[in-house]
Every structure is written in structure tokens, then in C-alpha cells.
PDB file of N, CA and C in Angstrom:
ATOM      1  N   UNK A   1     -15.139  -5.233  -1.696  1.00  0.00           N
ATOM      2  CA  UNK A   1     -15.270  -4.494  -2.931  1.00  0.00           C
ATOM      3  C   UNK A   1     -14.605  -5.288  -4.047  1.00  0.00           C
ATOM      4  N   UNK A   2     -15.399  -5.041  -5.435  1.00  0.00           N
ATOM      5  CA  UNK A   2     -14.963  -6.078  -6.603  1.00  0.00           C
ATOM      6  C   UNK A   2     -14.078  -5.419  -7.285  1.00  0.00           C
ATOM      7  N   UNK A   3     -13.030  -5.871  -8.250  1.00  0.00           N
ATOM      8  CA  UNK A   3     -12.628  -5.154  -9.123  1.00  0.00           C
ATOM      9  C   UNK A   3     -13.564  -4.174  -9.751  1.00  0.00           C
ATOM     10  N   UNK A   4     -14.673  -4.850 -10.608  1.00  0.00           N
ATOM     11  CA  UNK A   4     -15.742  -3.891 -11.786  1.00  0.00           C
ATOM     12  C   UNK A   4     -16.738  -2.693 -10.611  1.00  0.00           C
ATOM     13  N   UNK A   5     -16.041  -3.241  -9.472  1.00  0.00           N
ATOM     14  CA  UNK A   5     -17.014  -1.725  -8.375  1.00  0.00           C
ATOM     15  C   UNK A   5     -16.037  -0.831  -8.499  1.00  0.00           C
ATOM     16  N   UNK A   6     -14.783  -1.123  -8.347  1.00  0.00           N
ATOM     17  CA  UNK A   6     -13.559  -0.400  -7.768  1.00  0.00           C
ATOM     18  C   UNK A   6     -13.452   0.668  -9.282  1.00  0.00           C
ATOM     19  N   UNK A   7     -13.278   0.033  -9.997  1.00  0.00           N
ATOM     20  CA  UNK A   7     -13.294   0.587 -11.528  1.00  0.00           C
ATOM     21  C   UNK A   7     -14.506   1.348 -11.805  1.00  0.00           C
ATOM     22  N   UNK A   8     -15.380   1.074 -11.628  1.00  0.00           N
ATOM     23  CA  UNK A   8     -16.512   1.711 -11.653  1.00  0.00           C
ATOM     24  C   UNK A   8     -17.061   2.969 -11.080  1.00  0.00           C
ATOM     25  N   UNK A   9     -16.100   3.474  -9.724  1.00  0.00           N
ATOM     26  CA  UNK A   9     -16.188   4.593  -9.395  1.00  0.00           C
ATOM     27  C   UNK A   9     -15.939   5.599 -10.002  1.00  0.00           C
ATOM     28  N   UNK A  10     -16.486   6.843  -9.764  1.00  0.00           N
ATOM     29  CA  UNK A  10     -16.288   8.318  -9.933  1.00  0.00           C
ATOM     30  C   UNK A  10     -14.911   8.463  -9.831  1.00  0.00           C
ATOM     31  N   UNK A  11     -13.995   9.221 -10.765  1.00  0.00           N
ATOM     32  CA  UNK A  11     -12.466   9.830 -10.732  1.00  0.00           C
ATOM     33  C   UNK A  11     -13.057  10.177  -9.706  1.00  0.00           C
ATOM     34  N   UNK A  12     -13.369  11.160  -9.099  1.00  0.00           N
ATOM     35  CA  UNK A  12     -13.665  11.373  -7.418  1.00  0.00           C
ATOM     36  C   UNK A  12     -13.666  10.524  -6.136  1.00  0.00           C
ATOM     37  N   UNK A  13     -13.956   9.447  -6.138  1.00  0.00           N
ATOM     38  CA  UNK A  13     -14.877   9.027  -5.405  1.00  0.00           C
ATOM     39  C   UNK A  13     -12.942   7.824  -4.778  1.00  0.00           C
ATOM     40  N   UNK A  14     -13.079   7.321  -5.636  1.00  0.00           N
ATOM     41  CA  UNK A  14     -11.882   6.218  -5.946  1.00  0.00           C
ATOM     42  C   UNK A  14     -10.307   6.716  -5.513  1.00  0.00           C
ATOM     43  N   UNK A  15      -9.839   7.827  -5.544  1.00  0.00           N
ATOM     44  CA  UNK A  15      -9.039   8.628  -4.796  1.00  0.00           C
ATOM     45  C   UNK A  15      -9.166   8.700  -3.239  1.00  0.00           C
ATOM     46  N   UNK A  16     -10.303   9.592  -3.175  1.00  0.00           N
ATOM     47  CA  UNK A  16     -10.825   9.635  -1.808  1.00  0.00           C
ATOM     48  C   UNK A  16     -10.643   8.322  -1.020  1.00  0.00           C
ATOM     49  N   UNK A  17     -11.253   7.265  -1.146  1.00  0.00           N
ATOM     50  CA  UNK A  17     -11.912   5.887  -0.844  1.00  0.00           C
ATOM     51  C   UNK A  17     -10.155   5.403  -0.487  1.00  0.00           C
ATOM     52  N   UNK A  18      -9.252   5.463  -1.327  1.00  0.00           N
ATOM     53  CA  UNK A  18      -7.868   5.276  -1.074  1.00  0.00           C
ATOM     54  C   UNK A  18      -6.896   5.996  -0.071  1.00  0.00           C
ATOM     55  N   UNK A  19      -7.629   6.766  -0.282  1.00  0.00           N
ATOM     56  CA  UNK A  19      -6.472   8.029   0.906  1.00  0.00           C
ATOM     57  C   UNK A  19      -6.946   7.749   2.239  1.00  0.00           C
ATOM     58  N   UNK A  20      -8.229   7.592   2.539  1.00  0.00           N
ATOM     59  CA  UNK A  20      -9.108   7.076   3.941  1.00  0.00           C
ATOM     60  C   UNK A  20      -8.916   6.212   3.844  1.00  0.00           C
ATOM     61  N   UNK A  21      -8.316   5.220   3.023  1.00  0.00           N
ATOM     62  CA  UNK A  21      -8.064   3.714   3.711  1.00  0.00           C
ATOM     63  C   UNK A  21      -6.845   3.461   4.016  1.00  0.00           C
ATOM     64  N   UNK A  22      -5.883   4.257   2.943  1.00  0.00           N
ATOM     65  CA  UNK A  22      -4.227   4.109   3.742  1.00  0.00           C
ATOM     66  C   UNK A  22      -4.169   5.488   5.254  1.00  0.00           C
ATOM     67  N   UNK A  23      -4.671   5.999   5.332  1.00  0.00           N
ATOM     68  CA  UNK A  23      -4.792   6.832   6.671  1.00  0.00           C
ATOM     69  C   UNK A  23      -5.048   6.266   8.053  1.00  0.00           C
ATOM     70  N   UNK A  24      -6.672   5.427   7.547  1.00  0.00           N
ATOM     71  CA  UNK A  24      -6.418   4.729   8.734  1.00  0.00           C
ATOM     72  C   UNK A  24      -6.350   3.038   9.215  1.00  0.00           C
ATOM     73  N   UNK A  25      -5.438   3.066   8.264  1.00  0.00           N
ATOM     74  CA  UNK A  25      -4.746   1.535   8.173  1.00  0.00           C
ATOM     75  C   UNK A  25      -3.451   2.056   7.842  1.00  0.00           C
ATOM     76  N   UNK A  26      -2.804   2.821   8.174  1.00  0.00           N
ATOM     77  CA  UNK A  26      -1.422   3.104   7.684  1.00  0.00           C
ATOM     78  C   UNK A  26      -1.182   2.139   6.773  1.00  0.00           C
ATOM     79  N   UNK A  27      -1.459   2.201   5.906  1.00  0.00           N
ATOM     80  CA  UNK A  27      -0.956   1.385   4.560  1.00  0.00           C
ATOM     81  C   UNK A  27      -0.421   1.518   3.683  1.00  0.00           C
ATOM     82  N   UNK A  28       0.622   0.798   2.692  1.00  0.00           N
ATOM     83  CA  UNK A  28       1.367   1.169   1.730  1.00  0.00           C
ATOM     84  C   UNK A  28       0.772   1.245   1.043  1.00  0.00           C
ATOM     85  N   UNK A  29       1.382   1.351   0.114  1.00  0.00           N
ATOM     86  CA  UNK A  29       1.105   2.080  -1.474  1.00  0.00           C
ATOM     87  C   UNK A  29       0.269   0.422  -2.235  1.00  0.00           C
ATOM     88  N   UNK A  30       1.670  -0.380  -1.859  1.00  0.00           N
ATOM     89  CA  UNK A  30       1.034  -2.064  -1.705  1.00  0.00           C
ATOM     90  C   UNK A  30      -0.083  -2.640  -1.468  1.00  0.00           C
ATOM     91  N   UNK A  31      -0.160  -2.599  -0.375  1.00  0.00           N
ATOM     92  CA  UNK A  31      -1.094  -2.887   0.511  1.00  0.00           C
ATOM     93  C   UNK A  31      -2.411  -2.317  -0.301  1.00  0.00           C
ATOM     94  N   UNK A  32      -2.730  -1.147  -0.424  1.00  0.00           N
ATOM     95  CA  UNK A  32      -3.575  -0.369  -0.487  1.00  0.00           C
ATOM     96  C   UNK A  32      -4.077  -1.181  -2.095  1.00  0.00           C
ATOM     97  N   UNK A  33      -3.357  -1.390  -2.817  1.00  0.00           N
ATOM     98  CA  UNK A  33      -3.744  -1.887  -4.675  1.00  0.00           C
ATOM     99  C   UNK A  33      -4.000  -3.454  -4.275  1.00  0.00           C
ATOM    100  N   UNK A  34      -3.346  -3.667  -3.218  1.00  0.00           N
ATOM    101  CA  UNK A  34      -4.366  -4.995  -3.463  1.00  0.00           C
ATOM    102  C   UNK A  34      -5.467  -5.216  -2.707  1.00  0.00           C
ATOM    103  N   UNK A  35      -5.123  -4.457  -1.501  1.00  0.00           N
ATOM    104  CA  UNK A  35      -7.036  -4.166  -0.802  1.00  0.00           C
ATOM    105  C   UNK A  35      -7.855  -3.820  -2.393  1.00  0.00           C
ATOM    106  N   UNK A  36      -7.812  -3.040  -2.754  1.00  0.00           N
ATOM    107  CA  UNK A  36      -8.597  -2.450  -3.959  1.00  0.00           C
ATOM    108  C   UNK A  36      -8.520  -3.377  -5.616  1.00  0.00           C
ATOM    109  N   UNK A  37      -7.618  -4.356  -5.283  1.00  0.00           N
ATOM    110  CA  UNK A  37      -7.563  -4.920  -6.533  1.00  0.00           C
ATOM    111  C   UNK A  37      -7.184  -4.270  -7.577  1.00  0.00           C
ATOM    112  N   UNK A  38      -6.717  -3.135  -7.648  1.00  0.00           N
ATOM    113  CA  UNK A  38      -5.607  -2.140  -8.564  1.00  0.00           C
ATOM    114  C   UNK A  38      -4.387  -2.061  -8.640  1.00  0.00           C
ATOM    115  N   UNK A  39      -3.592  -1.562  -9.505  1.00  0.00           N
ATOM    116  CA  UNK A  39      -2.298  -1.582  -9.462  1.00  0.00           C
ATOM    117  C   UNK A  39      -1.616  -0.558  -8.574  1.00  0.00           C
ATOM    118  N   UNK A  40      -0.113  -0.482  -8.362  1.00  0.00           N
ATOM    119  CA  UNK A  40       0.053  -0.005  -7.524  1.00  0.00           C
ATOM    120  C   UNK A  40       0.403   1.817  -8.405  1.00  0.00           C
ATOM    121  N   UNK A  41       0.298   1.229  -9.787  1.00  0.00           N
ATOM    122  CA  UNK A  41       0.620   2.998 -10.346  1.00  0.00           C
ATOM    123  C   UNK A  41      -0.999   3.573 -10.531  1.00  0.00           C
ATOM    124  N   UNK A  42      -2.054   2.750 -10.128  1.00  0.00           N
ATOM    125  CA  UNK A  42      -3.043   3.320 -10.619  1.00  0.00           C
ATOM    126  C   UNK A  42      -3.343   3.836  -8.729  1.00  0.00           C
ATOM    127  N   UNK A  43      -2.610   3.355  -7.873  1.00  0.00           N
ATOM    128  CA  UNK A  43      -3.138   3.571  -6.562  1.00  0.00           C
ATOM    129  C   UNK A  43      -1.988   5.294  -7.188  1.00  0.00           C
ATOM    130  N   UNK A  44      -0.799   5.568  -6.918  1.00  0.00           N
ATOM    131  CA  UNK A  44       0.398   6.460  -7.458  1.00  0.00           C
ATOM    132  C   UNK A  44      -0.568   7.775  -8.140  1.00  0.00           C
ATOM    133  N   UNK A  45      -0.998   7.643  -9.234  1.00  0.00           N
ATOM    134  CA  UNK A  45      -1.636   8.444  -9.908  1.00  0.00           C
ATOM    135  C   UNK A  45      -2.782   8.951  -8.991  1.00  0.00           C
ATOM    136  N   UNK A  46      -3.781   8.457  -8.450  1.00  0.00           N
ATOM    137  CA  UNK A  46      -4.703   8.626  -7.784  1.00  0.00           C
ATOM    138  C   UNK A  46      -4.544   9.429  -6.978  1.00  0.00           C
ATOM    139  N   UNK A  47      -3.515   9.094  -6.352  1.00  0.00           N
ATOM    140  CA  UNK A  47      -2.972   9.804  -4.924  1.00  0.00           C
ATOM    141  C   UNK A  47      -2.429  11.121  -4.692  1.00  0.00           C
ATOM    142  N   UNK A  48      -1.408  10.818  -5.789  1.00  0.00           N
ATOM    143  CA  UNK A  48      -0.437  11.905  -6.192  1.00  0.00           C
ATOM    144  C   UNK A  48      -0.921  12.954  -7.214  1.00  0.00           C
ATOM    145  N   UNK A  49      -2.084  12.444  -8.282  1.00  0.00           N
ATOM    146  CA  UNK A  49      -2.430  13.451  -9.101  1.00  0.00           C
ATOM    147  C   UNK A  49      -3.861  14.234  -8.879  1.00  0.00           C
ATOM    148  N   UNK A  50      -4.732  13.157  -8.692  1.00  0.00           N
ATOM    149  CA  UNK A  50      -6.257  13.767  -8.174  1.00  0.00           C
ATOM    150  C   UNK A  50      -6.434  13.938  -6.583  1.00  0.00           C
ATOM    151  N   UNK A  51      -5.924  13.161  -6.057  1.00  0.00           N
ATOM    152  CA  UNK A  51      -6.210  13.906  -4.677  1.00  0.00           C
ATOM    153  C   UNK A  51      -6.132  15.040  -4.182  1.00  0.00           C
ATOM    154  N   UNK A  52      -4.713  15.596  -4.191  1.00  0.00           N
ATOM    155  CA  UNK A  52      -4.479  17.041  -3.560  1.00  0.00           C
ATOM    156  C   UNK A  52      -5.531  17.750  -4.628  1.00  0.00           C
ATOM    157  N   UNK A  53      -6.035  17.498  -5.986  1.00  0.00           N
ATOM    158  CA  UNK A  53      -7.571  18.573  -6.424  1.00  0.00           C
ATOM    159  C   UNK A  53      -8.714  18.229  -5.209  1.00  0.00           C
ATOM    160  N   UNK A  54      -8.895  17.490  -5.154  1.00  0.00           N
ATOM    161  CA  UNK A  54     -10.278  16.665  -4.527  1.00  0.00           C
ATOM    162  C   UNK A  54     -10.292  17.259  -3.200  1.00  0.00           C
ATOM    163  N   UNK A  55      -9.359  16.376  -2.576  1.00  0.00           N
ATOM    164  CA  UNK A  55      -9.054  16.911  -0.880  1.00  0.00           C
ATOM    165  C   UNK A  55      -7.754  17.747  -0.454  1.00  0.00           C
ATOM    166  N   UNK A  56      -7.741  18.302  -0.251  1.00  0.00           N
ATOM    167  CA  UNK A  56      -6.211  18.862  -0.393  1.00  0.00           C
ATOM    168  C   UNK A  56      -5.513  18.412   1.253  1.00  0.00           C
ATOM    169  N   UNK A  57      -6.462  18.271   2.180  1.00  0.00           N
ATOM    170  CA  UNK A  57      -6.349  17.904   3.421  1.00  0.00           C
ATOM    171  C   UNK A  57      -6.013  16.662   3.519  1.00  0.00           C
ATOM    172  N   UNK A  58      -6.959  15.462   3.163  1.00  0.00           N
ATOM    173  CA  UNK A  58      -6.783  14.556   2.923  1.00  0.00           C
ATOM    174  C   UNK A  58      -5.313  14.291   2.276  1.00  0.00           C
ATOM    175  N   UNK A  59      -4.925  15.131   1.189  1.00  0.00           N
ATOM    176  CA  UNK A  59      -3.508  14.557   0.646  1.00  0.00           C
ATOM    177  C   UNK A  59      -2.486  14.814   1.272  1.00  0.00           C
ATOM    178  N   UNK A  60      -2.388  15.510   2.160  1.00  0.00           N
ATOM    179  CA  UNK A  60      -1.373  16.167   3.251  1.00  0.00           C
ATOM    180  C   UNK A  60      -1.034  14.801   4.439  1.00  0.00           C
ATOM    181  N   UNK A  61      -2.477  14.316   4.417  1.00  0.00           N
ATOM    182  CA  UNK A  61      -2.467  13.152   5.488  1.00  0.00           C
ATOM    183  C   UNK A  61      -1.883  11.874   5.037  1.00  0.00           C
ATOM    184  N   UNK A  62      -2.065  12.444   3.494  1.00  0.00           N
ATOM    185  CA  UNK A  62      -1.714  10.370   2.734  1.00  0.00           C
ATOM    186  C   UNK A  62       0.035  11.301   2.524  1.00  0.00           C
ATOM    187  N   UNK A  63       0.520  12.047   2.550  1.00  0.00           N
ATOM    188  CA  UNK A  63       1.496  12.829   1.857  1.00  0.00           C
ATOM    189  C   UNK A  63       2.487  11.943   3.065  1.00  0.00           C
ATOM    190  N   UNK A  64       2.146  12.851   4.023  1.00  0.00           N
ATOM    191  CA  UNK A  64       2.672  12.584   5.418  1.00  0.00           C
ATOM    192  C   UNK A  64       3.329  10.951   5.361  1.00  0.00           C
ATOM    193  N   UNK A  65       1.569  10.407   5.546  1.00  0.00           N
ATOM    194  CA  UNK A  65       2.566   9.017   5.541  1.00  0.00           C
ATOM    195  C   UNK A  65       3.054   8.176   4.330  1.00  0.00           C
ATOM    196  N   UNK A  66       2.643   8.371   3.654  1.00  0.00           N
ATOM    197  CA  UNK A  66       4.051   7.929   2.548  1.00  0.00           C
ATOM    198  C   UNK A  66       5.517   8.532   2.693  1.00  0.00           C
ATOM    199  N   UNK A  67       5.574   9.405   3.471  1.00  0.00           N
ATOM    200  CA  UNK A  67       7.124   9.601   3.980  1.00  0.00           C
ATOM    201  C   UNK A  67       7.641   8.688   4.732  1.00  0.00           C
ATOM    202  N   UNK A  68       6.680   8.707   5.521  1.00  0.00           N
ATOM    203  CA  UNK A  68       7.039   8.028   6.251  1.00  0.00           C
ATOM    204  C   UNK A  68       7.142   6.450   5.990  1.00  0.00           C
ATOM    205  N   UNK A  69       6.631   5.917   5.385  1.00  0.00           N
ATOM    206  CA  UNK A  69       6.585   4.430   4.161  1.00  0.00           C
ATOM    207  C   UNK A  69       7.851   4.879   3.866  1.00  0.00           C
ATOM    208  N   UNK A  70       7.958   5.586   2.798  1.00  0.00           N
ATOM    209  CA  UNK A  70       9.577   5.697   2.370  1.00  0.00           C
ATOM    210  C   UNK A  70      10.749   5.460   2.809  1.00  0.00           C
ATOM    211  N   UNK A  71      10.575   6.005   4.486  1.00  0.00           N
ATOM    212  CA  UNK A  71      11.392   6.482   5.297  1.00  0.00           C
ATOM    213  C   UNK A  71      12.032   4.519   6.203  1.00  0.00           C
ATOM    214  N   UNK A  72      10.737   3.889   6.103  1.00  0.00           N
ATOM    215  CA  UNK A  72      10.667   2.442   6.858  1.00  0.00           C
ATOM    216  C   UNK A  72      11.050   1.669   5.877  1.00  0.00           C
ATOM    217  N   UNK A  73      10.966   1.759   4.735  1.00  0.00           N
ATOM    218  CA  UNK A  73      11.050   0.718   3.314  1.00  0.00           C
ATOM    219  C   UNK A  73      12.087  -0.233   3.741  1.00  0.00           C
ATOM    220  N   UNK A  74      13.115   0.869   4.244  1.00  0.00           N
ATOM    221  CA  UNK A  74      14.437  -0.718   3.999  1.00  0.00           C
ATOM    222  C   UNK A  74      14.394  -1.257   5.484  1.00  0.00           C
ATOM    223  N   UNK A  75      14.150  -0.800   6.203  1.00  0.00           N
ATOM    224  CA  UNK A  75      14.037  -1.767   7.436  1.00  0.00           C
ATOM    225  C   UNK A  75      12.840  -2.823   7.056  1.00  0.00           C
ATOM    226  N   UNK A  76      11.784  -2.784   6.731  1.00  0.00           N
ATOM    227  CA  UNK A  76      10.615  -3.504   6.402  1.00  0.00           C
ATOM    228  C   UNK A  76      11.278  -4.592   5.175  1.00  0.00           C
ATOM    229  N   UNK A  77      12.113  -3.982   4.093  1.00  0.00           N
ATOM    230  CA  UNK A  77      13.168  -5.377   3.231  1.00  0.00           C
ATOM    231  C   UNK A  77      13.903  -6.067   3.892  1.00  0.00           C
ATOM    232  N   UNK A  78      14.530  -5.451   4.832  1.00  0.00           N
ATOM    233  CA  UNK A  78      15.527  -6.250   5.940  1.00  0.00           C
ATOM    234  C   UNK A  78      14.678  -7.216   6.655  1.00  0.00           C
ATOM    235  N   UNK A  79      13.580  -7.048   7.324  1.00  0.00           N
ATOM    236  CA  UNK A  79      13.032  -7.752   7.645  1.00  0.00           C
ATOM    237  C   UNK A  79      12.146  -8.921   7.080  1.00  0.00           C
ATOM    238  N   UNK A  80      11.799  -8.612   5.744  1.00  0.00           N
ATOM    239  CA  UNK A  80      11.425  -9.991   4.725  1.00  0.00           C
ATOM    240  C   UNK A  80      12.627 -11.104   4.535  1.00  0.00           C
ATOM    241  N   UNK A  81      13.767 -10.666   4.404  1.00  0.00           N
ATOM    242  CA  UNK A  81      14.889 -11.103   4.010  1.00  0.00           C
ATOM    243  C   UNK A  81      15.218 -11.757   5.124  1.00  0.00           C
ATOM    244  N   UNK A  82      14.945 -11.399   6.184  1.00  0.00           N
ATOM    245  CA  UNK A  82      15.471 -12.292   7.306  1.00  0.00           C
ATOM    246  C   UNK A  82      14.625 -13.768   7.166  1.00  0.00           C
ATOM    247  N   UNK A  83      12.860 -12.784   7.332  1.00  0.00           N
ATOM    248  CA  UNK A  83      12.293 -13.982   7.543  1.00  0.00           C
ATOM    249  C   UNK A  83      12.284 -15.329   6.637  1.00  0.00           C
ATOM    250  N   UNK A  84      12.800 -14.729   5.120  1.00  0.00           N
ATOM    251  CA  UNK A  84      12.789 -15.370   4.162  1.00  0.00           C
ATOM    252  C   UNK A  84      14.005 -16.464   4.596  1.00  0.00           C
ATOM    253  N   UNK A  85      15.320 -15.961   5.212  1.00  0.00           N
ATOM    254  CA  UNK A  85      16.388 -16.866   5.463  1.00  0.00           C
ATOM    255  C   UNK A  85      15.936 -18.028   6.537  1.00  0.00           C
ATOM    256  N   UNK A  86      14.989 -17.395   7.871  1.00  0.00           N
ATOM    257  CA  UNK A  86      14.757 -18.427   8.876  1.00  0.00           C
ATOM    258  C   UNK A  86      14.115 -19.188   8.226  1.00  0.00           C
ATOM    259  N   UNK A  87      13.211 -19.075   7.514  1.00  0.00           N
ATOM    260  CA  UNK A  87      12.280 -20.392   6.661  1.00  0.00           C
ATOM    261  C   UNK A  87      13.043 -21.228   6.069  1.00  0.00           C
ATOM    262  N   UNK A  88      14.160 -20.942   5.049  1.00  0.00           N
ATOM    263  CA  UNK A  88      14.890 -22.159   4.586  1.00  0.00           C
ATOM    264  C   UNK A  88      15.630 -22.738   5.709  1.00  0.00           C
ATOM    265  N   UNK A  89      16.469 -21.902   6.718  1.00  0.00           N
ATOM    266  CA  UNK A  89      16.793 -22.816   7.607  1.00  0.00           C
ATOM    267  C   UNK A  89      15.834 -23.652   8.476  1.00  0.00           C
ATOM    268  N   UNK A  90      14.851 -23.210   8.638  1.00  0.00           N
ATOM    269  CA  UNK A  90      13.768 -24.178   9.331  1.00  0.00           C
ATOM    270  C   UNK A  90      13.544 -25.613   8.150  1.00  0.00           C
ATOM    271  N   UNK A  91      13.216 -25.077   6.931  1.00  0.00           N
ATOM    272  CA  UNK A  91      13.342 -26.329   6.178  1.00  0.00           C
ATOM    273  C   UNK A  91      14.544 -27.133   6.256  1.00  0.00           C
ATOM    274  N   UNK A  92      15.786 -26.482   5.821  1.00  0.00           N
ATOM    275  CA  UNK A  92      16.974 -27.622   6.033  1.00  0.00           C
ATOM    276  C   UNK A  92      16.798 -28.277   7.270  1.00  0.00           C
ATOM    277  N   UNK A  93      16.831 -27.519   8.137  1.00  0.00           N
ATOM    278  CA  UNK A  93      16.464 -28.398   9.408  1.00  0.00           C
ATOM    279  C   UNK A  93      15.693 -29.674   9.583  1.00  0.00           C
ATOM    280  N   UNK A  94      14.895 -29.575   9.154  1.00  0.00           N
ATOM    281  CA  UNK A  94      13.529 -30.248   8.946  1.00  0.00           C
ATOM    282  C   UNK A  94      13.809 -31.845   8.440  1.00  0.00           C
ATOM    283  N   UNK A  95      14.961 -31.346   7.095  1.00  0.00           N
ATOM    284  CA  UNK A  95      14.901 -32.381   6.277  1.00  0.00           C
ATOM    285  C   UNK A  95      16.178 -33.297   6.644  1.00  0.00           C
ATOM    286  N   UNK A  96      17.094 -32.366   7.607  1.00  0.00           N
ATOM    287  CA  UNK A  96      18.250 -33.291   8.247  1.00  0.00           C
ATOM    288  C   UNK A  96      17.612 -34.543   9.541  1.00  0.00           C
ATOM    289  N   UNK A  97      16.388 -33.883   9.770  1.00  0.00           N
ATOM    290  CA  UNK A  97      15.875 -35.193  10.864  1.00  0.00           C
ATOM    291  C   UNK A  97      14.961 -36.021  10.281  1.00  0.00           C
TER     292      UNK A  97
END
């Protein structure tokens, strides 16, 4: 999907299309704006403001797991941060031989 498709949808349609894709891709909020090539407040608004009109079921399901996103956030930073540290030490390494 293109940006000018993604944009191009129905206020309806473009909500929906987001909530079924972080559901079953457990996906962040992240994740989800750049699958779609949107921002992450235009994924926010979508979610949080037109969905529960649209689907109300559906928003219970994206509700759910964004708690649960919330709930993982800092273990998931802890874990960039690590990987971010083994990489420079793999480089220093690298450059001492």
C-alpha cells in the first residue's frame, strides 16, 4: 500500500485497516505508521478517536493490546540499548585486530 492509497481512504475504512493489522501482527503504535506510511499521531487519533465509533469491538482488541505495548515498552528500550552497546563493542573489537 502507497502513501496517496493510504490517504486516500474513507475516515472509515483507514481506522479499521489499522486496528486489523496491529491485532494480528501485534504491533505497535510504530510499527503500524510505518507499515502504513503515516505518522504515528495520525495512527493515535485513528485508533483512539474513530475507532471505538466504527468498531467498538475491534477497539477493545487494539485497546487491550496497547496495554499491553505500554506495559513491555521499557523492557523492549532495555533491549535496543543493549543491542546498541554489543555493536560498538563488536566494532571496537574489530578495529583492535
Amino acid at each position: 500500500m502507497f502513501w496517496g492509497e493510504i490517504m486516500s481512504l474513507t475516515d472509515k475504512s483507514r481506522p479499521v485497516m489499522l486496528g486489523e493489522y496491529m491485532v494480528s501482527n501485534s504491533a505497535t503504535v510504530r510499527s503500524a505508521a510505518k507499515q502504513f506510511g503515516i505518522s504515528k499521531s495520525t495512527v493515535h487519533k485513528d485508533i483512539r478517536e474513530k475507532l471505538p465509533k466504527i468498531s467498538p469491538q475491534l477497539y477493545k482488541e487494539v485497546e487491550k493490546l496497547l496495554e499491553i505495548n505500554k506495559q513491555e515498552r521499557h523492557i523492549r528500550g532495555g533491549m535496543a540499548t543493549k543491542r546498541k552497546y554489543e555493536l560498538q563493542n563488536k566494532a571496537k573489537n574489530a578495529e583492535k585486530r
